[in-house]
N, C-alpha and C. Protein backbone atom coordinates (compact mmCIF):
# COMPACT_ATOMS: atom_id res chain seq x y z
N UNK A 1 129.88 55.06 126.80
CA UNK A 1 128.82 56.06 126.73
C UNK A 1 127.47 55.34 126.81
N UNK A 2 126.49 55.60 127.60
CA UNK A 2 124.87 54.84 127.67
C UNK A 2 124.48 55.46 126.56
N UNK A 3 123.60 54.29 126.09
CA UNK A 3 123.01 54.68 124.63
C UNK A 3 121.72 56.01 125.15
N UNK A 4 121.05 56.15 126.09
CA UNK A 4 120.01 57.56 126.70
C UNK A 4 120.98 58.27 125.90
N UNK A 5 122.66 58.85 126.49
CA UNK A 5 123.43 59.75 126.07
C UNK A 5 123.64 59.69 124.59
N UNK A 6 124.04 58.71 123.77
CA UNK A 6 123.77 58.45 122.60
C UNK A 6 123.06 58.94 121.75
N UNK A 7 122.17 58.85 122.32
CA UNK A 7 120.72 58.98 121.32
C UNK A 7 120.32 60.27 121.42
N UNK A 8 120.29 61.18 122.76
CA UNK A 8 120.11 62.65 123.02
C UNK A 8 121.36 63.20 122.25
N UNK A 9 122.59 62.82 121.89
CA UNK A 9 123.72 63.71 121.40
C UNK A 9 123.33 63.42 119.87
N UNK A 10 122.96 62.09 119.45
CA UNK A 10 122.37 61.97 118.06
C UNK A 10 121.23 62.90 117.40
N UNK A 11 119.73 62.65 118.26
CA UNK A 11 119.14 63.83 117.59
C UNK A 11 119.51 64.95 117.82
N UNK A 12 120.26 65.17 119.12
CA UNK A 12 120.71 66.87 119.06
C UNK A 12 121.63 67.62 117.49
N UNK A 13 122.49 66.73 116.94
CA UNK A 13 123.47 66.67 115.79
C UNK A 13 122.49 66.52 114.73
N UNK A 14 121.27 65.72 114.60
CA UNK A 14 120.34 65.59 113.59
C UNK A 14 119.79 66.93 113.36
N UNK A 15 118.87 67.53 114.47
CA UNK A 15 118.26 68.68 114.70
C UNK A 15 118.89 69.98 114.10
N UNK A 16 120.55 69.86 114.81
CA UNK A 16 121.43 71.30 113.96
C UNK A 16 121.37 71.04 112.60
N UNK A 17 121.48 70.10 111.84
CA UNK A 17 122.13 70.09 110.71
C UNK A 17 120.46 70.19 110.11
N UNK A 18 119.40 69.74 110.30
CA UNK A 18 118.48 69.88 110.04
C UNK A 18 118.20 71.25 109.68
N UNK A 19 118.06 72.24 110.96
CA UNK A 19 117.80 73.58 110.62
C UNK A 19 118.95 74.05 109.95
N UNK A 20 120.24 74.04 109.82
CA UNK A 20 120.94 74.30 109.10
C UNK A 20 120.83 74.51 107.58
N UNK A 21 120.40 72.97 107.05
CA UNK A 21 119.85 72.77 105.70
C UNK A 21 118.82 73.43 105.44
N UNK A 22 117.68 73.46 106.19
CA UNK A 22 116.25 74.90 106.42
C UNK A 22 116.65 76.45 106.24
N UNK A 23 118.03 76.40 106.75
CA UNK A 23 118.30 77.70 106.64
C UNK A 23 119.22 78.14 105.30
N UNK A 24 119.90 77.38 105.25
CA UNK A 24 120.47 77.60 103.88
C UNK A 24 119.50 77.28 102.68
N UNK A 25 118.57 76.47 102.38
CA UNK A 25 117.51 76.48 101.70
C UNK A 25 116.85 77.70 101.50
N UNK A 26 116.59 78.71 102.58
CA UNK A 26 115.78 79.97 102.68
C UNK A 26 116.69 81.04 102.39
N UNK A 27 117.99 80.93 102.41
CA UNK A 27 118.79 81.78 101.65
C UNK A 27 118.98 82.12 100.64
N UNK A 28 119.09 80.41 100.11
CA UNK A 28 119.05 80.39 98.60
C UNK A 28 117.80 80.86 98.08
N UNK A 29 116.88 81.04 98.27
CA UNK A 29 115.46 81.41 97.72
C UNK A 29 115.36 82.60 97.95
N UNK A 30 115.82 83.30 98.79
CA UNK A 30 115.93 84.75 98.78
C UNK A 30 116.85 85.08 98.33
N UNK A 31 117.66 84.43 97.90
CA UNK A 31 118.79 85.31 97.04
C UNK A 31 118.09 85.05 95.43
N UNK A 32 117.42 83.98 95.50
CA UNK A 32 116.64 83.45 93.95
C UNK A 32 115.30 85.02 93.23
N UNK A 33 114.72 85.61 94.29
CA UNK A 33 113.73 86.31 94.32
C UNK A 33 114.34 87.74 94.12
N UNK A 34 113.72 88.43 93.37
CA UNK A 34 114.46 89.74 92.89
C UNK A 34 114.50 90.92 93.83
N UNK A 35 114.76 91.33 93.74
CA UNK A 35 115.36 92.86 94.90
C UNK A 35 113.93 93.61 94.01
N UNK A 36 113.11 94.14 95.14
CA UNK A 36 112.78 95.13 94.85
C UNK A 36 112.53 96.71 95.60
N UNK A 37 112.45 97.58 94.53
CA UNK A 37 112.71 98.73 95.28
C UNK A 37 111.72 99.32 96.58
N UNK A 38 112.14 100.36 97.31
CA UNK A 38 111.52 100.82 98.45
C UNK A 38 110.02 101.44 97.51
N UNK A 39 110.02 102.36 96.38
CA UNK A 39 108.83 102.77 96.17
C UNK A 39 108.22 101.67 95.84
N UNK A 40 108.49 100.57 94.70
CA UNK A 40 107.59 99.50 94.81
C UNK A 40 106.99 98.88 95.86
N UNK A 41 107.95 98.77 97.04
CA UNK A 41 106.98 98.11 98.20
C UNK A 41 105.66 98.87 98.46
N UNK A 42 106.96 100.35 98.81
CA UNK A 42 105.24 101.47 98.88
C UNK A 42 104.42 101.38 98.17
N UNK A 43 104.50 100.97 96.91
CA UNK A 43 103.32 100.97 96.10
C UNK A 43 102.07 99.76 96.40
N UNK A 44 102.88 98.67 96.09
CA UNK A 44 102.08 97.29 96.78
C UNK A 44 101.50 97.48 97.74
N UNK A 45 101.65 98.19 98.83
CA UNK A 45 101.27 98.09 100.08
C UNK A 45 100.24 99.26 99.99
N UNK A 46 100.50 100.27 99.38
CA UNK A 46 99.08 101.48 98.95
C UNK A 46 97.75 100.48 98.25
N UNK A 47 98.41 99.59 97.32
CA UNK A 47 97.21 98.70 96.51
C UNK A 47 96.62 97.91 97.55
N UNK A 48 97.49 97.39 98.38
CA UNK A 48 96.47 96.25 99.27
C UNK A 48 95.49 97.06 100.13
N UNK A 49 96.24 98.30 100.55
CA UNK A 49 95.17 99.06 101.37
C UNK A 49 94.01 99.79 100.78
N UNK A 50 94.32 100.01 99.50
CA UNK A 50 93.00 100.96 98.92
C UNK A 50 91.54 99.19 98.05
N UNK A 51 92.64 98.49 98.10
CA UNK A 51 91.59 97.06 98.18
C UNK A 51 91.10 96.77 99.24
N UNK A 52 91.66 96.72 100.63
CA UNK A 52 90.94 96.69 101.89
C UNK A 52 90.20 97.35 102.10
N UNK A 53 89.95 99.21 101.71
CA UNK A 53 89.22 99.91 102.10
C UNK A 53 87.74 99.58 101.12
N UNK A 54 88.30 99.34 99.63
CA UNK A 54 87.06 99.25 98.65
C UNK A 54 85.65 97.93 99.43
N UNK A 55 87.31 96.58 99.77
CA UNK A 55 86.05 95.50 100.19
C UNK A 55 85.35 96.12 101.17
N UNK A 56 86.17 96.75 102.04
CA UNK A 56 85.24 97.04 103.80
C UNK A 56 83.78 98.12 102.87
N UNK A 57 84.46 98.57 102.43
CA UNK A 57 83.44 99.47 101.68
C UNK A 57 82.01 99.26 101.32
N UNK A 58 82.42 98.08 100.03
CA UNK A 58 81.52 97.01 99.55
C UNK A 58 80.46 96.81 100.47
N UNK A 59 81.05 96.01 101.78
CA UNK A 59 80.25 95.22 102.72
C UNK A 59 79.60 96.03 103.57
N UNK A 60 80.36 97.62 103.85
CA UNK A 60 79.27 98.32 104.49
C UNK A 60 78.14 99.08 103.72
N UNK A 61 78.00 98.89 102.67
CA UNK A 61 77.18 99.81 101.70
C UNK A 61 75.86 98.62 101.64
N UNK A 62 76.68 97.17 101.54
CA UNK A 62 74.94 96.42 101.65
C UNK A 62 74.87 96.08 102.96
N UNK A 63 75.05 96.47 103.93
CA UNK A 63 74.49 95.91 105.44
C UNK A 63 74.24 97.32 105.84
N UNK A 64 73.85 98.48 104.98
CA UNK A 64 73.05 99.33 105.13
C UNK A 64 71.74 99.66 105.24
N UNK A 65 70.73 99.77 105.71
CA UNK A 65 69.32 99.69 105.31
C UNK A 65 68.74 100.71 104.67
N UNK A 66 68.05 100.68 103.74
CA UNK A 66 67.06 101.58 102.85
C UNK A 66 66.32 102.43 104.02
N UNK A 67 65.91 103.63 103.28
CA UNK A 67 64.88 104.42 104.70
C UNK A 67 63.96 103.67 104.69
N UNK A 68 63.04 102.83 103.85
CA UNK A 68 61.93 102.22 104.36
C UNK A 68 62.34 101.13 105.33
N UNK A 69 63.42 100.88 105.28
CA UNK A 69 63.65 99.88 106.96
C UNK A 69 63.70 100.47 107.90
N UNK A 70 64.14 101.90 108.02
CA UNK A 70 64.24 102.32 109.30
C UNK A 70 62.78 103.20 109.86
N UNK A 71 62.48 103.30 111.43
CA UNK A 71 61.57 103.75 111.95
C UNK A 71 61.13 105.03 111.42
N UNK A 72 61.77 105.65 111.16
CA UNK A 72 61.69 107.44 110.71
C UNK A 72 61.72 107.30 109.48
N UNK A 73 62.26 106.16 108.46
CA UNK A 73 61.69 106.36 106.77
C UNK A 73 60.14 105.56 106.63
N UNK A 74 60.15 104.61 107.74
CA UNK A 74 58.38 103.87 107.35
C UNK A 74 57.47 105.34 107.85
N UNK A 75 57.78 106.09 108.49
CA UNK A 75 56.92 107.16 108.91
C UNK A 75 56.93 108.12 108.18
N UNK A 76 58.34 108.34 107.13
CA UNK A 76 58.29 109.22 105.85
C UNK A 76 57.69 108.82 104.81
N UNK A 77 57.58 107.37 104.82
CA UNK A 77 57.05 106.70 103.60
C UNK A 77 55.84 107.28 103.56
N UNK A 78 54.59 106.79 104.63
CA UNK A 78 53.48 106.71 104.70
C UNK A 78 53.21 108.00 104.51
């Protein structure tokens, strides 16, 4: 056998067993992590979105301008 062939059939055998061990590793950790239910997800996922809406919120309320910034409140001002 030329060692080229060798060496390509070696890491090829390295590589499987590699992801192999990656994959059974990620099994075990999901089998480690608790089951949770369908409404809990729903729930988590209602919280992240009503936090997304508050930040977007946040950030559009100060990149708002006062009427005295705008053309038609400096003309109400005065």
């Amino acid at each position: 056998m030329p060692i080229n062939k060798f060496r390509d059939v070696t890491e090829a055998l390295l590589a499987k067993t590699k992801l192999a061990e990656e994959r059974s590793k990620a099994e075990e950790e999901a089998a480690k992590e608790p089951e949770i239910s369908t409404e809990e997800q729903t729930i988590l996922l209602l919280q992240q979105i009503r936090d997304e809406l508050a930040r977007q919120n946040a950030r559009n309320t100060q990149n708002v301008p006062n009427d005295s910034d705008t053309v038609a409140g400096a003309v109400a001002v005065r």
